[in-house]
C-alpha atoms as a PDB file:
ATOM      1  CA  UNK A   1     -50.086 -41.736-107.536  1.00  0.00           C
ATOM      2  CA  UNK A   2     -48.079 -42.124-111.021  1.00  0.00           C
ATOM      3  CA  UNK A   3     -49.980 -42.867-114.007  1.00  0.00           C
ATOM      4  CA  UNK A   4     -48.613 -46.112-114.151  1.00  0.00           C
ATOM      5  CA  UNK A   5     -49.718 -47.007-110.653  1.00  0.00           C
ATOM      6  CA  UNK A   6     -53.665 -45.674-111.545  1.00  0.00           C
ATOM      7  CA  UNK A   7     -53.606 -47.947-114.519  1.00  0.00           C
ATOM      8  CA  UNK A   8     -52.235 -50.772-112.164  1.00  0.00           C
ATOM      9  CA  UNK A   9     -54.754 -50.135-109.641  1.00  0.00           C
ATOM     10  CA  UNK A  10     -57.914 -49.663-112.014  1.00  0.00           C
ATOM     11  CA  UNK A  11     -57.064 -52.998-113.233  1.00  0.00           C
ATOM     12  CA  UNK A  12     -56.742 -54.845-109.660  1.00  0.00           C
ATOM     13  CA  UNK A  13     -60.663 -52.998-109.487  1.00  0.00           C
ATOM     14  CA  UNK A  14     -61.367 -54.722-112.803  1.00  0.00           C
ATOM     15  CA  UNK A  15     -60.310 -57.956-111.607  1.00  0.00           C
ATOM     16  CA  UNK A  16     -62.071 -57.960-108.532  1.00  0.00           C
ATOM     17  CA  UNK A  17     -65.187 -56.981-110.268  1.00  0.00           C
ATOM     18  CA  UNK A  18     -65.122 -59.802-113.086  1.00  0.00           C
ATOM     19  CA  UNK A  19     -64.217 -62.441-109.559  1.00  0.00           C
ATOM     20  CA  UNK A  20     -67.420 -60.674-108.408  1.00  0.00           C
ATOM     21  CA  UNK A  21     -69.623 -61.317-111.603  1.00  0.00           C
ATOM     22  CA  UNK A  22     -68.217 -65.114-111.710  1.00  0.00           C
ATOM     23  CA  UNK A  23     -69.400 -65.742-108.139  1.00  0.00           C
ATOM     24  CA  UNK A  24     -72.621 -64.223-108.908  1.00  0.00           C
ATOM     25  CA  UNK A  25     -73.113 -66.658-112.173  1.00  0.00           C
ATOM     26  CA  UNK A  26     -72.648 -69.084-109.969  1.00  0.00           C
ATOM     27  CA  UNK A  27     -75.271 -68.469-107.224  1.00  0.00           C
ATOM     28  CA  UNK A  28     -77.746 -67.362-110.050  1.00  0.00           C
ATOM     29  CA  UNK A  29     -77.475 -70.725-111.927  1.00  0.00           C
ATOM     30  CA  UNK A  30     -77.458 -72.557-109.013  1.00  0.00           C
ATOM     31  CA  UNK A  31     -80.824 -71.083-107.320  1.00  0.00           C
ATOM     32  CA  UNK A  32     -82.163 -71.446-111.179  1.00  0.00           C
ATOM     33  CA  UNK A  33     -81.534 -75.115-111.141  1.00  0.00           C
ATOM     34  CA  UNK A  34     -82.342 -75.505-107.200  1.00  0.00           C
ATOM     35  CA  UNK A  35     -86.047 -73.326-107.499  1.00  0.00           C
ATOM     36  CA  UNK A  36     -86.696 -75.315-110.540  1.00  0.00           C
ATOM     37  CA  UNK A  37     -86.397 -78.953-108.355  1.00  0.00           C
ATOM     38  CA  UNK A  38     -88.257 -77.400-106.060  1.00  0.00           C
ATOM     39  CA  UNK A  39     -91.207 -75.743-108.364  1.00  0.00           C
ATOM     40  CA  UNK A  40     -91.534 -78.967-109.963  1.00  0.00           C
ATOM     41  CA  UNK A  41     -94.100 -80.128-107.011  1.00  0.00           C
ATOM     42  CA  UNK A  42     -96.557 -77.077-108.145  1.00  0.00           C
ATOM     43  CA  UNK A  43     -96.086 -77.240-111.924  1.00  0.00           C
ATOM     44  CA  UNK A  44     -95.676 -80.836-112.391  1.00  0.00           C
ATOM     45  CA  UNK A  45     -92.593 -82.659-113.908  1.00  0.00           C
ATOM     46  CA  UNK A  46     -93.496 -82.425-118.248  1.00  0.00           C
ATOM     47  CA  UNK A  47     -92.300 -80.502-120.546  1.00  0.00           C
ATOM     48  CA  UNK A  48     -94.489 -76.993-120.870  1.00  0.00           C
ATOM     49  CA  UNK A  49     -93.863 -77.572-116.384  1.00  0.00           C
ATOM     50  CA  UNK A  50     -90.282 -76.532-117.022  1.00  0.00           C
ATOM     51  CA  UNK A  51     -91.081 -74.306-120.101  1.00  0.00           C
ATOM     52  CA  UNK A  52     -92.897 -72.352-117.849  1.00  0.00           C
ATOM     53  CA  UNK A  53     -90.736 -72.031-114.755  1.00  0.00           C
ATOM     54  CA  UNK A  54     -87.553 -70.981-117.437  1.00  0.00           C
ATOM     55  CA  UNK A  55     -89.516 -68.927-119.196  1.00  0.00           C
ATOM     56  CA  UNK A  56     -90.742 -66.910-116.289  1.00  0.00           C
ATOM     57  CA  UNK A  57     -87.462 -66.813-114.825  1.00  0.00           C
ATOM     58  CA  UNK A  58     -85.879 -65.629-118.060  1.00  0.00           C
ATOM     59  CA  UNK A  59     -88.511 -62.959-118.440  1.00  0.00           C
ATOM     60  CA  UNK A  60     -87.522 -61.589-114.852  1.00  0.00           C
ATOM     61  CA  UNK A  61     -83.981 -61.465-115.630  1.00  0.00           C
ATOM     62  CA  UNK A  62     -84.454 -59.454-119.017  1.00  0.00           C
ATOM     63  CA  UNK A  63     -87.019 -56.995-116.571  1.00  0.00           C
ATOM     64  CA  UNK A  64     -84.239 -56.590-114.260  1.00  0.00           C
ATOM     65  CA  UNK A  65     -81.649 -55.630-117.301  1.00  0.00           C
ATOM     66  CA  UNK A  66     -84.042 -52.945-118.783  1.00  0.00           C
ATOM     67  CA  UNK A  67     -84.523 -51.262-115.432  1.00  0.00           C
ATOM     68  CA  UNK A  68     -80.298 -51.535-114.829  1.00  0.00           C
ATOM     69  CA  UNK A  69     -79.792 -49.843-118.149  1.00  0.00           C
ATOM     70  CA  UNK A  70     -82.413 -47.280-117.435  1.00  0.00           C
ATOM     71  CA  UNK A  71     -81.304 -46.670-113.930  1.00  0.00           C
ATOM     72  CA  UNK A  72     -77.278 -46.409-114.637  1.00  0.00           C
ATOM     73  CA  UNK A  73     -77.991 -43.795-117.555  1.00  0.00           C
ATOM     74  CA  UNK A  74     -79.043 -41.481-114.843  1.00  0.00           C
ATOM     75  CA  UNK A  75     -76.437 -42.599-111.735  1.00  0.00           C
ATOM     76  CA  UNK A  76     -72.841 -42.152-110.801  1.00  0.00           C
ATOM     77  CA  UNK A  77     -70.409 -44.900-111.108  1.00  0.00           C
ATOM     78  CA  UNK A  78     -70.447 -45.052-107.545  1.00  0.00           C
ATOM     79  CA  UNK A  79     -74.224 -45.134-107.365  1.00  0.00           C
ATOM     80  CA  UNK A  80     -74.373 -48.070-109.649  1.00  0.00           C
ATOM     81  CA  UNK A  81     -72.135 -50.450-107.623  1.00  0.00           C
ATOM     82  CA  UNK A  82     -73.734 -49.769-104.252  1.00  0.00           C
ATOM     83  CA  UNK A  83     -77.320 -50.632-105.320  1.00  0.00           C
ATOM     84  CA  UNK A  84     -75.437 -53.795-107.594  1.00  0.00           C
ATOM     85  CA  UNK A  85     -74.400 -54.700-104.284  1.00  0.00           C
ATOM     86  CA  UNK A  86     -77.772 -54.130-102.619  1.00  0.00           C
ATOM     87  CA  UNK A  87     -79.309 -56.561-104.976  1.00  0.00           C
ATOM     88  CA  UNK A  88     -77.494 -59.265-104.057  1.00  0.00           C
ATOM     89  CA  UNK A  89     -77.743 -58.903-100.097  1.00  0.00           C
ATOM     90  CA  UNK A  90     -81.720 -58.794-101.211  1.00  0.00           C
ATOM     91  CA  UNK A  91     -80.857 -62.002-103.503  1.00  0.00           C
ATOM     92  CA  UNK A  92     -79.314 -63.902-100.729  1.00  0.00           C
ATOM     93  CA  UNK A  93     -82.128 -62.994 -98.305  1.00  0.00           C
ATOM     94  CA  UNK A  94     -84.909 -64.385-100.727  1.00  0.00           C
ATOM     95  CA  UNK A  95     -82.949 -67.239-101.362  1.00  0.00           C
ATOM     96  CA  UNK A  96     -83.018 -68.264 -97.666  1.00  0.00           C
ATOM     97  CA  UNK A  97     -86.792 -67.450 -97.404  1.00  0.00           C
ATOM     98  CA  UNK A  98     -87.283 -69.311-100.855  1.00  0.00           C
ATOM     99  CA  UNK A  99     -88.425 -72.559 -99.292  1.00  0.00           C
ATOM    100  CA  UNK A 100     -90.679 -71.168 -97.346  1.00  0.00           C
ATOM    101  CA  UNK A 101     -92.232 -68.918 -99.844  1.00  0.00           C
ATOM    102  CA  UNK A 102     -92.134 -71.899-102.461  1.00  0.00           C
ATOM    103  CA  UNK A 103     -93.317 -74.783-100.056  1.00  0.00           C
ATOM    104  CA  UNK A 104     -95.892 -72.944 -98.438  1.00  0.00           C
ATOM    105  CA  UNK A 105     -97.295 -70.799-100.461  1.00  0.00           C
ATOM    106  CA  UNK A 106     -97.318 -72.345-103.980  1.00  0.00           C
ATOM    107  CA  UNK A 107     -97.393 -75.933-103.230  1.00  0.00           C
ATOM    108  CA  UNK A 108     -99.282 -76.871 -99.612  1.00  0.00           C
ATOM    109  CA  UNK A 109    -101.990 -73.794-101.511  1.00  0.00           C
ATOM    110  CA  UNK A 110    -102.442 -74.967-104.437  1.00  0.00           C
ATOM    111  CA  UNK A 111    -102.906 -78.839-103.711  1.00  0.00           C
ATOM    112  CA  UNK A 112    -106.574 -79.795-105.502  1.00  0.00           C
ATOM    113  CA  UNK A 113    -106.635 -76.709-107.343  1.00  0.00           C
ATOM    114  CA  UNK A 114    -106.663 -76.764-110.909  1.00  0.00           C
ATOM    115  CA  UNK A 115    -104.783 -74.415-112.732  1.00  0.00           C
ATOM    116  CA  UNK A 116    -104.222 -73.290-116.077  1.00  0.00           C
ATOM    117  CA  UNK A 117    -100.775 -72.881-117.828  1.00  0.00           C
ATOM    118  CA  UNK A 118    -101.118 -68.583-118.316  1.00  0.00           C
ATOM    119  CA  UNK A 119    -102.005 -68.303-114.196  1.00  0.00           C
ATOM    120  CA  UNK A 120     -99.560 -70.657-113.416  1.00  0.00           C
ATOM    121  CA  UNK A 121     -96.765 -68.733-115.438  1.00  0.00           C
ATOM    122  CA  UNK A 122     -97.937 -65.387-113.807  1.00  0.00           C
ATOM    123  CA  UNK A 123     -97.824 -66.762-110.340  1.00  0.00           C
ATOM    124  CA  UNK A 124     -94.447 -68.943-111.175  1.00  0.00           C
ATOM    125  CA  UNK A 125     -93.257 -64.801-112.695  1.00  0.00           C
ATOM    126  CA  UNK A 126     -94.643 -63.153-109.475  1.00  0.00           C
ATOM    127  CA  UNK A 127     -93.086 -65.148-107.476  1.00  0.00           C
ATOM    128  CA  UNK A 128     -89.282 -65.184-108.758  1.00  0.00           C
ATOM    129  CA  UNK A 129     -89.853 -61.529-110.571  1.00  0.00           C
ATOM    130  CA  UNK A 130     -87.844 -60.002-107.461  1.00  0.00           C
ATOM    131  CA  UNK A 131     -84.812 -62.038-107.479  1.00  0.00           C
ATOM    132  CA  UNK A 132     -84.564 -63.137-111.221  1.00  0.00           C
ATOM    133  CA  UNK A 133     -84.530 -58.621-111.682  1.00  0.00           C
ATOM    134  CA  UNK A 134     -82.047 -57.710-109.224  1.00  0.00           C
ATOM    135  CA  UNK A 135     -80.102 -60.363-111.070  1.00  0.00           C
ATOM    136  CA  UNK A 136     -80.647 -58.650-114.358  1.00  0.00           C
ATOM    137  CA  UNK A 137     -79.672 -55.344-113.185  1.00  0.00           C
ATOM    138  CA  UNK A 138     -76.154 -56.696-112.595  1.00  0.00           C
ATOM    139  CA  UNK A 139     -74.566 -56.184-116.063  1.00  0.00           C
ATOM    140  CA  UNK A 140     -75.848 -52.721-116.673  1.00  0.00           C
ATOM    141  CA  UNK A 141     -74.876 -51.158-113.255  1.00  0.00           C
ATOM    142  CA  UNK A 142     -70.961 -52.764-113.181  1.00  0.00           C
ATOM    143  CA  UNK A 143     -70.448 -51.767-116.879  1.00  0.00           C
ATOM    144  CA  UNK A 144     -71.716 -48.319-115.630  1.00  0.00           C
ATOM    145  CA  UNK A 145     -69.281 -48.529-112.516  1.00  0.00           C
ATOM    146  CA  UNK A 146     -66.635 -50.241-114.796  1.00  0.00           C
ATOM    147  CA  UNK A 147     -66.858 -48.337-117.637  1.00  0.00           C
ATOM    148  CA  UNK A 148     -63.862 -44.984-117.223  1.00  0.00           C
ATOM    149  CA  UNK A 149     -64.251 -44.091-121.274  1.00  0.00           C
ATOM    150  CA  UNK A 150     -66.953 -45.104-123.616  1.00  0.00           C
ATOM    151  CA  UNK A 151     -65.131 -46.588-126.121  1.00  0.00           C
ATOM    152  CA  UNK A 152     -63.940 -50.035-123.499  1.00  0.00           C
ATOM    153  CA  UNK A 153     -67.700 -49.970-122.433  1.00  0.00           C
ATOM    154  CA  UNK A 154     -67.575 -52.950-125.866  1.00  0.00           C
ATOM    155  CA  UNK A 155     -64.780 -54.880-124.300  1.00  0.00           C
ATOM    156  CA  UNK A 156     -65.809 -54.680-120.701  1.00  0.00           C
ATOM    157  CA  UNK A 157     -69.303 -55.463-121.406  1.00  0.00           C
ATOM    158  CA  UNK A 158     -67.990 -58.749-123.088  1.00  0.00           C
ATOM    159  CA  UNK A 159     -65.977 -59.203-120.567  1.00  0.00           C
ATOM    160  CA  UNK A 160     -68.283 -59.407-118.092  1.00  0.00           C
ATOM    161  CA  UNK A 161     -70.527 -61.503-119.553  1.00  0.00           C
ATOM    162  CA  UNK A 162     -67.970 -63.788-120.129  1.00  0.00           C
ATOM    163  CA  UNK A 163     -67.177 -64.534-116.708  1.00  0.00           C
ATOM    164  CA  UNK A 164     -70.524 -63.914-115.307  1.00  0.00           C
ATOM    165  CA  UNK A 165     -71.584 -66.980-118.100  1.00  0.00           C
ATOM    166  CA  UNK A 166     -68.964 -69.121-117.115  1.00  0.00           C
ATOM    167  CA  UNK A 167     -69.599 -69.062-113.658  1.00  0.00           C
ATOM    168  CA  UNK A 168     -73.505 -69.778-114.261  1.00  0.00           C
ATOM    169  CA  UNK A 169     -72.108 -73.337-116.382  1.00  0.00           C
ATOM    170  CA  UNK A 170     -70.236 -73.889-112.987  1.00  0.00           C
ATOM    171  CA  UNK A 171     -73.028 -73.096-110.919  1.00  0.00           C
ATOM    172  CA  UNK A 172     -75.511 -75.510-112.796  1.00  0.00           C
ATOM    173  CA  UNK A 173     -73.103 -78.281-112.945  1.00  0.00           C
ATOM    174  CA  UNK A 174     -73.108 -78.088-109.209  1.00  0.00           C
ATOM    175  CA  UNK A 175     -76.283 -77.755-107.819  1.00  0.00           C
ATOM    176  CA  UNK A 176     -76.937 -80.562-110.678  1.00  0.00           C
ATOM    177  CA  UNK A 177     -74.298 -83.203-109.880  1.00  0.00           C
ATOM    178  CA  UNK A 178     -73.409 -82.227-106.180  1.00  0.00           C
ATOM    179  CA  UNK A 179     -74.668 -79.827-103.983  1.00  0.00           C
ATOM    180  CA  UNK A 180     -78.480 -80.954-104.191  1.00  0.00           C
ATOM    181  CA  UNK A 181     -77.534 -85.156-104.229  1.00  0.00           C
ATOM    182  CA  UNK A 182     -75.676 -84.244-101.376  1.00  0.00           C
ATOM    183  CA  UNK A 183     -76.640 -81.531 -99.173  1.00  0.00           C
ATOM    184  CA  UNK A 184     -80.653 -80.836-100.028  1.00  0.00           C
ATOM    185  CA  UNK A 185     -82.169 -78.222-101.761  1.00  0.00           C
ATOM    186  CA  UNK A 186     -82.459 -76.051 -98.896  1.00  0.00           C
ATOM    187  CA  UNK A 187     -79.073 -76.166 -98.026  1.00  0.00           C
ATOM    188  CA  UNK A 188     -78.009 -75.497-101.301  1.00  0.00           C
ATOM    189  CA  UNK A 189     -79.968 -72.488-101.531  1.00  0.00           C
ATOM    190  CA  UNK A 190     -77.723 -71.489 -98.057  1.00  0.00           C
ATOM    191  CA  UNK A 191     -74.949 -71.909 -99.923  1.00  0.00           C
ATOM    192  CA  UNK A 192     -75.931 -69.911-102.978  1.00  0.00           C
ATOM    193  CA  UNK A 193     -77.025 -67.382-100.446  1.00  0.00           C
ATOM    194  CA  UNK A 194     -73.715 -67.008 -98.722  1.00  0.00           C
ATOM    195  CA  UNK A 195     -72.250 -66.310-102.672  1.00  0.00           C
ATOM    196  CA  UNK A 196     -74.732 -63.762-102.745  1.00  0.00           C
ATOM    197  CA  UNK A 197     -73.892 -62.264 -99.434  1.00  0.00           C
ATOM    198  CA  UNK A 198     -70.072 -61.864 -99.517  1.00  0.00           C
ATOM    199  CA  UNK A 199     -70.440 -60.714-103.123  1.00  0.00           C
ATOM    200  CA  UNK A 200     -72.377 -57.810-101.790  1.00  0.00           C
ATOM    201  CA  UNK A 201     -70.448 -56.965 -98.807  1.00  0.00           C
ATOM    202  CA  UNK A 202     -67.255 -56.957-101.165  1.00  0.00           C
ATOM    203  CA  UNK A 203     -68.439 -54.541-103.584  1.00  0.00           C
ATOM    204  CA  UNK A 204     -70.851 -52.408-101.207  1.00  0.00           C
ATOM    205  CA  UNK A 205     -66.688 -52.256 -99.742  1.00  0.00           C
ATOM    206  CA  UNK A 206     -65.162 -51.444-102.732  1.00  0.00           C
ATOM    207  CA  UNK A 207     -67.916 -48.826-103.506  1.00  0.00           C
ATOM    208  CA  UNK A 208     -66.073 -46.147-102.195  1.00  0.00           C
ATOM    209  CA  UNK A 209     -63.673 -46.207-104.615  1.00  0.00           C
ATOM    210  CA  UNK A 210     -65.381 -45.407-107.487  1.00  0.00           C
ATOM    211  CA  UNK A 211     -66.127 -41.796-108.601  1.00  0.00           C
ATOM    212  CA  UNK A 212     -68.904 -40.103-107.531  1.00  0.00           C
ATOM    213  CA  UNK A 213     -69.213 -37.856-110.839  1.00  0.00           C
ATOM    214  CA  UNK A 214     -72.648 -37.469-112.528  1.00  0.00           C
ATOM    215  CA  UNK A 215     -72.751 -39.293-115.798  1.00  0.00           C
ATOM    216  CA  UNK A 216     -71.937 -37.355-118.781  1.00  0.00           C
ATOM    217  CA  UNK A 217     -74.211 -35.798-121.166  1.00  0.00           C
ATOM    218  CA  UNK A 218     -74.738 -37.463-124.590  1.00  0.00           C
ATOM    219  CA  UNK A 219     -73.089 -35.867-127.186  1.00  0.00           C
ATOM    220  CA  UNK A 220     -75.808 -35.342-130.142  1.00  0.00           C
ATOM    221  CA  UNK A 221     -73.911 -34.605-133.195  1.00  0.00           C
ATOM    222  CA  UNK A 222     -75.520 -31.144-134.863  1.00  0.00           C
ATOM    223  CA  UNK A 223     -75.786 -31.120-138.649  1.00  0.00           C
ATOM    224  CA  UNK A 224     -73.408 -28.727-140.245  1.00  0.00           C
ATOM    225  CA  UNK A 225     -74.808 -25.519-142.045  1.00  0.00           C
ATOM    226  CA  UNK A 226     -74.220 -26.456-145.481  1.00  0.00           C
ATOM    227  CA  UNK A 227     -72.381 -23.366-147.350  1.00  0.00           C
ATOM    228  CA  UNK A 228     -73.439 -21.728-150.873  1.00  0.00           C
ATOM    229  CA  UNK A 229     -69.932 -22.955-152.098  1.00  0.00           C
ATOM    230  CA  UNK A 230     -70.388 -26.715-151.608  1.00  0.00           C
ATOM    231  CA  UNK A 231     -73.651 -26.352-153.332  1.00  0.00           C
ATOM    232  CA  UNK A 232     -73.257 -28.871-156.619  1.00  0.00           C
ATOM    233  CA  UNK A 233     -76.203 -28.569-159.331  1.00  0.00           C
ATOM    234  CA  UNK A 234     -76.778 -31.514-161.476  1.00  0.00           C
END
């Protein structure tokens, strides 16, 4: 293949990555809004209710990024987009079982109960820790898939986010306006789960064309033996 052709076909792979991250914004933002709805008859419907059900799902998405940065130091490019799409074939699974899981356990369980705000968090964070993390390992592992030279790790990283971002706005505004009016919550979560799905089948496809290299060792600059010659006295 001619260099022109590799550069052609590393940015078709780009592409279909970023498609990949928009899709995935999508399904995240919509099971966000969807589990939220649907939390609502275990936490109640005030203010510090919601607080806590964000708050918990934030913290599990910024536990999934610090174990995706840890794990793609150490992986191959290759590596790092099969388990990225692992995670969401796992996200689309829990999203079907979600109702279940949210319904049964949390709600039907804790009716009568009386629980404070700090248990309810942990049990709200326990609950959606699994999910809300493999969705935080997503940015780490396809920068690390993504990334051929360090210096466009910047761009790419922005990049991704960008699209990733603008597919969660699309993904609230329709499990908002029109998916849960319309179809339920369950079947919302269905659809958010067949996002998931496909999005992992695609890149657990396109897996096989990354490179299978270990990463490469950090450079650590060493500090230069300073000569008698550039010596100055005051």
């Amino acid at each position: 293949m001619t260099r022109a052709g590799e550069t052609r076909y590393r940015r078709l792979l780009v592409a279909g990555m970023m498609f990949v991250a928009f899709a995935t914004g999508i399904a995240a933002l919509l099971y966000q809004v969807i589990w939220q709805r649907m939390l609502v008859l275990y936490t109640g419907s005030d203010v510090q209710s919601a607080s806590l059900i964000i708050s918990a799902y934030l913290a599990g998405l910024g536990v999934g990024s610090w174990a995706g940065l840890r794990f793609a130091d150490r992986c191959s490019a290759r590596r790092a987009v099969q388990v990225y799409g692992l995670a969401n074939c796992f996200i689309a699974l829990f999203a079907v079982l979600s109702p279940w899981l949210l319904h049964h356990v949390f709600y039907l369980r804790s009716l009568g109960m009386d629980h404070g705000l700090l248990w309810m968090w942990l049990e709200i964070f326990v609950a959606l820790v699994v999910p809300t993390a493999l969705m935080g390992i997503s940015l780490p592992l396809l920068s690390r898939g993504l990334a051929a030279r360090p210096d466009a790790i910047p761009s790419l990283v922005s990049a991704l986010n960008g699209f990733n971002t603008l597919g969660a706005a699309l993904g609230c505004l329709a499990a908002a306006w029109w998916l849960a009016p319309a179809v339920g919550f369950e079947r919302s979560l269905q659809y958010g789960a067949c996002i998931s799905l496909v999005s992992g089948v695609l890149v657990l496809a396109l897996a096989q064309l990354f490179s299978d290299a270990p990463p490469a060792p950090a450079i650590v600059a060493q500090p230069q033996p300073v000569q008698a010659g550039d010596r100055r006295t005051r």
